[in-house]
C-alpha atoms as a PDB file:
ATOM      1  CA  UNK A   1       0.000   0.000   0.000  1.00  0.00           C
ATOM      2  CA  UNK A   2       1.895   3.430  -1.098  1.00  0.00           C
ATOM      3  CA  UNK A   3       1.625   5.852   1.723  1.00  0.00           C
ATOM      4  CA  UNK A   4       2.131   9.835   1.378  1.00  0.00           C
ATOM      5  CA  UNK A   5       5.549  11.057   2.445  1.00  0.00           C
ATOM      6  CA  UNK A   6       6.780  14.779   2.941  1.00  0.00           C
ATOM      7  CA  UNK A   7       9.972  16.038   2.855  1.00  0.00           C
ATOM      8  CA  UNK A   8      10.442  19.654   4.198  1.00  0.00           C
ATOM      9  CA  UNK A   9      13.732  21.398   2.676  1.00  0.00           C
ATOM     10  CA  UNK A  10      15.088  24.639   4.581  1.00  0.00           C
ATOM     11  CA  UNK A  11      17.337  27.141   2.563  1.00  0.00           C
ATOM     12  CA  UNK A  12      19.451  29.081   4.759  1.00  0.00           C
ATOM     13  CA  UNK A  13      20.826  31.982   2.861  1.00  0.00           C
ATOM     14  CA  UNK A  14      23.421  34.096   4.161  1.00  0.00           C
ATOM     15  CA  UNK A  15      22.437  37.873   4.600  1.00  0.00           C
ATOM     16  CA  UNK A  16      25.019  40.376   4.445  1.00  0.00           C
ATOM     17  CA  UNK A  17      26.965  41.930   7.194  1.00  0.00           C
ATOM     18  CA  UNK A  18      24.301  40.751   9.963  1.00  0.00           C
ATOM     19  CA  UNK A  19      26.698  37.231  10.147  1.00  0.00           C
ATOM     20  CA  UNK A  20      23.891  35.294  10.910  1.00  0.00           C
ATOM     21  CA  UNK A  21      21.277  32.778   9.123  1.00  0.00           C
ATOM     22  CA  UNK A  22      17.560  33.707   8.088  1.00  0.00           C
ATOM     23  CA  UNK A  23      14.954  33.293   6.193  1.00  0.00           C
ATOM     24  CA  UNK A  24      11.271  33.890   5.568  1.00  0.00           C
ATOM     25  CA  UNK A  25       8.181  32.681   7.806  1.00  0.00           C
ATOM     26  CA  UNK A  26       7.521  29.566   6.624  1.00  0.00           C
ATOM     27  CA  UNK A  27       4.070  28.440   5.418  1.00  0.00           C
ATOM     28  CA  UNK A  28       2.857  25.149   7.328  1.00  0.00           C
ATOM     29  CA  UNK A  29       2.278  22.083   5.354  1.00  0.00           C
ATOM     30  CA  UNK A  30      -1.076  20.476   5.824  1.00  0.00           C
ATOM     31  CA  UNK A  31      -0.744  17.400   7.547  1.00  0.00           C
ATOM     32  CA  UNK A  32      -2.603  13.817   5.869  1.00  0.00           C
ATOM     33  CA  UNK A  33      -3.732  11.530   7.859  1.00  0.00           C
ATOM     34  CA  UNK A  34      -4.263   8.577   5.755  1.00  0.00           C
ATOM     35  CA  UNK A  35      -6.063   6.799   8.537  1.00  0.00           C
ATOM     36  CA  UNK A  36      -8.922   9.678   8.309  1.00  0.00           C
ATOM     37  CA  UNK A  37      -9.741   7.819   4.422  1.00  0.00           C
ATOM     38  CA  UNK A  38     -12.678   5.618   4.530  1.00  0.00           C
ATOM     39  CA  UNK A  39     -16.243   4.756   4.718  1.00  0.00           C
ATOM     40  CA  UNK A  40     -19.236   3.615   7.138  1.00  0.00           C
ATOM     41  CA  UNK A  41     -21.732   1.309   6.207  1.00  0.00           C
ATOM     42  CA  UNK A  42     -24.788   0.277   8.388  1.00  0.00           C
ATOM     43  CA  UNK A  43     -26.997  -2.992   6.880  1.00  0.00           C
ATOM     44  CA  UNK A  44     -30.271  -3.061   7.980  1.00  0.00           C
ATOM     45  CA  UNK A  45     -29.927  -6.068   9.844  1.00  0.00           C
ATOM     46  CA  UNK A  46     -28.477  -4.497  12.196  1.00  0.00           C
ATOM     47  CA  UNK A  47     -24.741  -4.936  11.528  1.00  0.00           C
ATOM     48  CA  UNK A  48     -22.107  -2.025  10.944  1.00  0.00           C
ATOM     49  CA  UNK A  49     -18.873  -1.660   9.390  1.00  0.00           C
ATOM     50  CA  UNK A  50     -16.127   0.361   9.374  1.00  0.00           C
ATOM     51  CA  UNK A  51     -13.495   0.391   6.053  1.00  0.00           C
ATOM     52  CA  UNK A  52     -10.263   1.877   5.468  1.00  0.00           C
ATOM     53  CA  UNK A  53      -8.717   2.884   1.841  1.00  0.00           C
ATOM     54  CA  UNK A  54      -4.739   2.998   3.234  1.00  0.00           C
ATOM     55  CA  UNK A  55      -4.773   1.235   6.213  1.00  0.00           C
ATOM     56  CA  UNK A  56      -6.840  -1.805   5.811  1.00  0.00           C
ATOM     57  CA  UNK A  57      -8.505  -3.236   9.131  1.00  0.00           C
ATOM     58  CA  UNK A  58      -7.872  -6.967  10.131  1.00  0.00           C
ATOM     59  CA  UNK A  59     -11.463  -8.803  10.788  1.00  0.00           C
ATOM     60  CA  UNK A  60     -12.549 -12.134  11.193  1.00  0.00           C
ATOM     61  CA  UNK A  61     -14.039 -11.704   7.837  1.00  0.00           C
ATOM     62  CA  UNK A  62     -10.088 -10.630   6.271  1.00  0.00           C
ATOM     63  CA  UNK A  63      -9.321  -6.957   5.592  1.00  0.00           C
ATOM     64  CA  UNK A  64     -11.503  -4.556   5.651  1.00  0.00           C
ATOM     65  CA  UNK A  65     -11.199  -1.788   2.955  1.00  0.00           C
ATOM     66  CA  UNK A  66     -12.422   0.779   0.621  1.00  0.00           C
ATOM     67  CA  UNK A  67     -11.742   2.902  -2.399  1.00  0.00           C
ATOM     68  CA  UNK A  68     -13.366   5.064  -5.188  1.00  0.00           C
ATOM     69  CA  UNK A  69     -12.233   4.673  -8.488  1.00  0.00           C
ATOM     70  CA  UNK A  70     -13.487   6.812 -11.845  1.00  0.00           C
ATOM     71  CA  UNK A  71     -13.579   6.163 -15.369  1.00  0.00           C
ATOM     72  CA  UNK A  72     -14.542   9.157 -17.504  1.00  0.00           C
ATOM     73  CA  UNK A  73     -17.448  10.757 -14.981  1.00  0.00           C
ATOM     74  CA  UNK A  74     -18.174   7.350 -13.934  1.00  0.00           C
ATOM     75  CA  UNK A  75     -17.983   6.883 -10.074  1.00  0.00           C
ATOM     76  CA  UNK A  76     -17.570   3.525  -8.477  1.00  0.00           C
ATOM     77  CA  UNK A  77     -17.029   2.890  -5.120  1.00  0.00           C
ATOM     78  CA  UNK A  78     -16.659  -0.093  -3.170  1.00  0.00           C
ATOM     79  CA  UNK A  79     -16.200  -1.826   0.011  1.00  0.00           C
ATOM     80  CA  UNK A  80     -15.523  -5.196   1.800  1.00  0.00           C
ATOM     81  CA  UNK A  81     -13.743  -7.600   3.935  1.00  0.00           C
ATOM     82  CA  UNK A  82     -12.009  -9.703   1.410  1.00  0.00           C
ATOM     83  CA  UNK A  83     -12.462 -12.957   2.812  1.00  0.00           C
ATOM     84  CA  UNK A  84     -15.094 -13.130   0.287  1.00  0.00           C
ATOM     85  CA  UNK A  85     -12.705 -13.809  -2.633  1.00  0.00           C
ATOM     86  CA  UNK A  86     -11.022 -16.970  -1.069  1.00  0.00           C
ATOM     87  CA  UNK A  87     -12.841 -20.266  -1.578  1.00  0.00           C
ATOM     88  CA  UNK A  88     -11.595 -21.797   2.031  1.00  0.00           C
ATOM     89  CA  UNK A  89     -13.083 -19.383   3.679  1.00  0.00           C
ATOM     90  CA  UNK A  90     -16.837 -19.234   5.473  1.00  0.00           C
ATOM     91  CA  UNK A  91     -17.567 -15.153   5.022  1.00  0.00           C
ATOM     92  CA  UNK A  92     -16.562 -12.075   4.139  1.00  0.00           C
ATOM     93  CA  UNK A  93     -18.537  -9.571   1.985  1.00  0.00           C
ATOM     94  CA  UNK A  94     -18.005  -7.156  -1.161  1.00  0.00           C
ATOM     95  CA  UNK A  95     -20.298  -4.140  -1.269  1.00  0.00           C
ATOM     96  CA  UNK A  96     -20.131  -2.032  -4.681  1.00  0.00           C
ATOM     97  CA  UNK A  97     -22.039   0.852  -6.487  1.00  0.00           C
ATOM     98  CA  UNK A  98     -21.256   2.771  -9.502  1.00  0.00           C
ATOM     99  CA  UNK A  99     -22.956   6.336 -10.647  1.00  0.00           C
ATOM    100  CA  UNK A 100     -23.135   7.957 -14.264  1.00  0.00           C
ATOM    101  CA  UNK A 101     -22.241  11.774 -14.617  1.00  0.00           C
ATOM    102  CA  UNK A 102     -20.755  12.310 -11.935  1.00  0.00           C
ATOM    103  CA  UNK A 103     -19.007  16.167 -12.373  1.00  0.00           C
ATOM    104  CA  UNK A 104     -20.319  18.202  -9.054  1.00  0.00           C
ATOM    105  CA  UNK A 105     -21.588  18.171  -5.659  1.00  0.00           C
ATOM    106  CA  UNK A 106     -25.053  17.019  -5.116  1.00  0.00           C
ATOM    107  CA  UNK A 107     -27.451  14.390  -4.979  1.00  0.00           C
ATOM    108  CA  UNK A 108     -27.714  11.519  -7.706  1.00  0.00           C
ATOM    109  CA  UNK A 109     -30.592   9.249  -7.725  1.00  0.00           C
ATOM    110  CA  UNK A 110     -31.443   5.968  -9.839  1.00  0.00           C
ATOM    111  CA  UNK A 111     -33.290   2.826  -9.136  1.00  0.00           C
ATOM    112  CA  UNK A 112     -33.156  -0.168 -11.552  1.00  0.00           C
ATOM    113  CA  UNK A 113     -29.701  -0.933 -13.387  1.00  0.00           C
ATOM    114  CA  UNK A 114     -29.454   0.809 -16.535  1.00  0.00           C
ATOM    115  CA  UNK A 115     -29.131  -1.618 -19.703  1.00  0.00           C
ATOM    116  CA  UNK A 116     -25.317   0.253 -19.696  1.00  0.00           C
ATOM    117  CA  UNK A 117     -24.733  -1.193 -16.270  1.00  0.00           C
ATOM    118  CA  UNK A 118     -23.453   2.450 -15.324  1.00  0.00           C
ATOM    119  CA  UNK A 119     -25.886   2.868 -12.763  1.00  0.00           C
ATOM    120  CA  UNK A 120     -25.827  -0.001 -10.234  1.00  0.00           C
ATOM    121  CA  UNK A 121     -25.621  -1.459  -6.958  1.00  0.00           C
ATOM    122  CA  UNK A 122     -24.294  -4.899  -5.612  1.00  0.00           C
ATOM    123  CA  UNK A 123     -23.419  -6.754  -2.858  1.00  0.00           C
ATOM    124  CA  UNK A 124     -22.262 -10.571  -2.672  1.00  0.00           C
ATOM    125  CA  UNK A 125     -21.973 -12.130   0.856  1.00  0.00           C
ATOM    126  CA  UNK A 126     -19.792 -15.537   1.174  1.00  0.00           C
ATOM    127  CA  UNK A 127     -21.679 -17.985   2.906  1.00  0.00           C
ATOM    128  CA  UNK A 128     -19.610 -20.610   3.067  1.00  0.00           C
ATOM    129  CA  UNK A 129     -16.343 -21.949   2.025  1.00  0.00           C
ATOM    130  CA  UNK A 130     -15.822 -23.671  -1.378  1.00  0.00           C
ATOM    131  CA  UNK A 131     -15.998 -22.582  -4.753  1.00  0.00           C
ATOM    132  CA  UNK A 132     -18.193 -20.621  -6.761  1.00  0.00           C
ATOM    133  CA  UNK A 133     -19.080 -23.109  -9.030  1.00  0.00           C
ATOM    134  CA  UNK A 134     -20.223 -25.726  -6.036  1.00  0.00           C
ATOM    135  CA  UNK A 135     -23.737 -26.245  -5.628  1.00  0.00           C
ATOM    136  CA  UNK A 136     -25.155 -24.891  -3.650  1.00  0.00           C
ATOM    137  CA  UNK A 137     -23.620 -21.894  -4.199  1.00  0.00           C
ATOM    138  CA  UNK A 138     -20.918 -19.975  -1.061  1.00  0.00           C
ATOM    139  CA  UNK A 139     -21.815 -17.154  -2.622  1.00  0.00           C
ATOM    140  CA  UNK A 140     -25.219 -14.786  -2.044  1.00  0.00           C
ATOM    141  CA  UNK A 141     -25.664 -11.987  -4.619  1.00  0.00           C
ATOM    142  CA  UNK A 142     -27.889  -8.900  -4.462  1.00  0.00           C
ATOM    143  CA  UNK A 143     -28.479  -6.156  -6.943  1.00  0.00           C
ATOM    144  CA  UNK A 144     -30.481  -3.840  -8.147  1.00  0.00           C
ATOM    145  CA  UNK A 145     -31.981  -5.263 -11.544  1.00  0.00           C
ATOM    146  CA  UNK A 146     -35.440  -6.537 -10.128  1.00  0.00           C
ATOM    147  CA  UNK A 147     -37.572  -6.545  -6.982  1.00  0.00           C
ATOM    148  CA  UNK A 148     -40.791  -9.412  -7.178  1.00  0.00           C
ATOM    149  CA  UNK A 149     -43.032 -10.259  -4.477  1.00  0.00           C
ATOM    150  CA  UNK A 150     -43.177 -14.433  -5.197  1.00  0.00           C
ATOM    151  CA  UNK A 151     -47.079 -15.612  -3.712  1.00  0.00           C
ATOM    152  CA  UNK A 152     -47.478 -19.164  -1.825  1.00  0.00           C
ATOM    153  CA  UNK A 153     -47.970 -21.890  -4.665  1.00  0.00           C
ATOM    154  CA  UNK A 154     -51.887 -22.098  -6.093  1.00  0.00           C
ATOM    155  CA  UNK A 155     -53.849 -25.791  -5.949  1.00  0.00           C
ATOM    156  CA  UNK A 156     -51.842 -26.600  -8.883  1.00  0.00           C
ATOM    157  CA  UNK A 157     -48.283 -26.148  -7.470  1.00  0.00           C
ATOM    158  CA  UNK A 158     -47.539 -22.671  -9.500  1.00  0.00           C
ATOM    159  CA  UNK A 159     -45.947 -19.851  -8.165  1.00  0.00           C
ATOM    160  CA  UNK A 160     -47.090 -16.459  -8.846  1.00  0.00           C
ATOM    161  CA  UNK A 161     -44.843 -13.596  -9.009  1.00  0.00           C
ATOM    162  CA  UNK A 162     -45.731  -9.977  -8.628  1.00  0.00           C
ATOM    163  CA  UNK A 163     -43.154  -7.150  -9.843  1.00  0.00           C
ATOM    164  CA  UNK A 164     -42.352  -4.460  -7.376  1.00  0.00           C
ATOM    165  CA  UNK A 165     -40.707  -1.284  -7.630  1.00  0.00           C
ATOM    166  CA  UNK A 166     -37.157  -1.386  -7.159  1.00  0.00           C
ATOM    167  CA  UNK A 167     -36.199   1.001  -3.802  1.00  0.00           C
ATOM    168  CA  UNK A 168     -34.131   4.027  -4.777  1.00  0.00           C
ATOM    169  CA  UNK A 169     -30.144   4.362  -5.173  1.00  0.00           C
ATOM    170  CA  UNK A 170     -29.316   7.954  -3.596  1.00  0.00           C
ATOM    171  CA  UNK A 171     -25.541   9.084  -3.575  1.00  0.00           C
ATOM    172  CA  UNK A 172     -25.098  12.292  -2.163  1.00  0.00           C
ATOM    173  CA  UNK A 173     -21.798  13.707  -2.551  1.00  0.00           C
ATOM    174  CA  UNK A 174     -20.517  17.144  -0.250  1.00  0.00           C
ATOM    175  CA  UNK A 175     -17.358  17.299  -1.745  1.00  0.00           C
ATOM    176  CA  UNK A 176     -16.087  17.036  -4.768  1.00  0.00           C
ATOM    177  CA  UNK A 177     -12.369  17.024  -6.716  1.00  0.00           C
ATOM    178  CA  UNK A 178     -11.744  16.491 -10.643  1.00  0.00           C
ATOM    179  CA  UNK A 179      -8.290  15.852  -9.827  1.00  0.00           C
ATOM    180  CA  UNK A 180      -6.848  12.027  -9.128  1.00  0.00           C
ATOM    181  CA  UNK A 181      -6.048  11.797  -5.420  1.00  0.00           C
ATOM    182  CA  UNK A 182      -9.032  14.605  -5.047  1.00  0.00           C
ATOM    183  CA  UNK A 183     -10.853  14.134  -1.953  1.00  0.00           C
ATOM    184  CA  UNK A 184     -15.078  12.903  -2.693  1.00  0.00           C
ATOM    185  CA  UNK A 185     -16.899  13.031   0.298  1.00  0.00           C
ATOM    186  CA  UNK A 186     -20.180  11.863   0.611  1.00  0.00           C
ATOM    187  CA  UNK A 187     -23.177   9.880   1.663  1.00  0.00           C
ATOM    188  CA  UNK A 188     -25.288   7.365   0.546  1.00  0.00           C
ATOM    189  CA  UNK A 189     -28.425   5.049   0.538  1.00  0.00           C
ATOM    190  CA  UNK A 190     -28.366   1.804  -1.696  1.00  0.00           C
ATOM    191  CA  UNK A 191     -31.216  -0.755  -2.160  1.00  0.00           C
ATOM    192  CA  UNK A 192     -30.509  -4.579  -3.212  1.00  0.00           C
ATOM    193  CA  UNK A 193     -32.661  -7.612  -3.815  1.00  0.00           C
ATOM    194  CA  UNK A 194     -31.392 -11.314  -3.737  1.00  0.00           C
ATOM    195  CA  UNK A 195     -33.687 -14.414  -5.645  1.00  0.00           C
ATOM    196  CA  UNK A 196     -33.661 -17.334  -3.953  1.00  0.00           C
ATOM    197  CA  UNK A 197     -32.747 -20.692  -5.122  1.00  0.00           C
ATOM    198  CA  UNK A 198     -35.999 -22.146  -3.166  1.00  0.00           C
ATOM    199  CA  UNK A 199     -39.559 -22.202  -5.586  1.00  0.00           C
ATOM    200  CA  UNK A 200     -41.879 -19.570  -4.605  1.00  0.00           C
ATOM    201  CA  UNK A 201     -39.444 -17.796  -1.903  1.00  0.00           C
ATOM    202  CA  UNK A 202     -39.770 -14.600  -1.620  1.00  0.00           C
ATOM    203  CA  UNK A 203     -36.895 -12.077  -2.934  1.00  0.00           C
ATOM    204  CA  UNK A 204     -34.617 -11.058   0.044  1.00  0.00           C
ATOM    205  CA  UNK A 205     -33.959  -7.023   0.627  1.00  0.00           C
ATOM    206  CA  UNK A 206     -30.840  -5.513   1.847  1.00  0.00           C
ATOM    207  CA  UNK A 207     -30.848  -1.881   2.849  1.00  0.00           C
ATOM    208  CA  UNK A 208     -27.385  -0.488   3.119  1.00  0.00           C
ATOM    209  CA  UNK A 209     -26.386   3.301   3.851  1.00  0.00           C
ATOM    210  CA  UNK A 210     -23.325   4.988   4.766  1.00  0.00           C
ATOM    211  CA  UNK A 211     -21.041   7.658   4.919  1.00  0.00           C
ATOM    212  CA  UNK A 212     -17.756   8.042   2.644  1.00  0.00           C
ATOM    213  CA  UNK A 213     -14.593  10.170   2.554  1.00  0.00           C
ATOM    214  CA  UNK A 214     -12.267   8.933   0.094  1.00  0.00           C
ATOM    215  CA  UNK A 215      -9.545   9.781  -2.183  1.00  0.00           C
ATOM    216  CA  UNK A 216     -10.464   9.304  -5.988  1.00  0.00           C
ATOM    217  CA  UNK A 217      -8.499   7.093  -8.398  1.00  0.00           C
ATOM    218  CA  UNK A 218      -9.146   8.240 -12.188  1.00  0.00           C
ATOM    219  CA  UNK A 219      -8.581   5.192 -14.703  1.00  0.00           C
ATOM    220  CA  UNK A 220      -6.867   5.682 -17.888  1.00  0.00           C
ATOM    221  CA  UNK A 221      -9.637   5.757 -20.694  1.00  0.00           C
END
């Protein structure tokens, strides 16, 4: 992990007949506290999180960490504890969400995926150990494509499904920077539906919200 360092050079320059060393006041340099880079997520099951972008935190569930990336005015930020990635472990979680146009402070709002994919939210939650491919799947995936109420099965056996609205995606972001390593600050307030495996089970709903204040990483187009 690359960490900020500052190196302070003096000049001492000689002034004439006064035999002695000075120099103008000097400006202070703003001190970085890496540590202070992060977000704060709260699930609506009642757990919350705390993630770092430079100094990772060690969990039960692996590191936990964070970090904003953009691609053009594409925003996508995400957060975890990386346990999810490896197969021999039982949890760990990846949280993600990535927002179109985004060139200013304010609020940005969406609900359904977009057929682009620009505007989305996702979280997958590791279960279980094994692979991906095992079945049943370790892994449990929400998003934001579809929300449907599933009824109890009729005489016959059939399930009936009902399409609901899919809950709203607000990012709200305070403060804003064009410039790679610029600080985005922010909040926001992500909805995400998982279909069960099971016939007739109803889809499962995450709410997750948070607060963010991260340095950006812009990606070579």
């Amino acid at each position: 992990m690359k960490t900020l360092a500052f190196k302070v050079i003096l000049f001492c320059v000689p002034v004439m007949m006064a035999g002695r060393c000075s120099r103008e006041p000097e400006t202070p340099i703003p001190q970085v506290n890496l540590a202070d880079f992060g977000l704060d997520a709260t699930f609506d099951v009642g757990e919350n999180y705390t993630f770092k972008q430079f100094v990772p935190l060690e969990t039960n569930m692996g590191k936990q960490a964070a970090g904003c990336n953009f691609l053009g005015n594409q925003m996508s930020i995400g957060f975890g504890a990386l346990n999810y990635l490896d197969p021999n472990k039982s949890n760990g979680f990846n949280v993600g969400f990535s927002v179109d146009n985004v060139t200013h402070e304010g609020l940005y709002e969406f609900r359904e995926e977009d057929p682009a994919a620009k505007n989305t939210s996702g979280y997958i939650k590791r279960t279980r150990s094994g692979l991906i491919s095992s079945t049943p799947s370790p892994i449990m995936a929400y998003d934001n494509r579809q929300n449907y109420l599933r009824l109890p099965p009729d005489a016959d056996g059939h399930c009936n499904e009902q399409e609901m609205q899919v809950g709203v995606q607000s990012i709200d972001i305070t403060k804003y920077s064009s410039e790679n390593g610029g600080v985005i600050e922010g909040s926001f307030h992500i909805n995400v539906y998982h279909k069960p495996e099971s016939k007739c089970a109803q889809y499962q709903h995450q709410l997750i919200t948070g607060n963010f204040k991260l340095k950006r990483v812009n990606i070579p187009q």
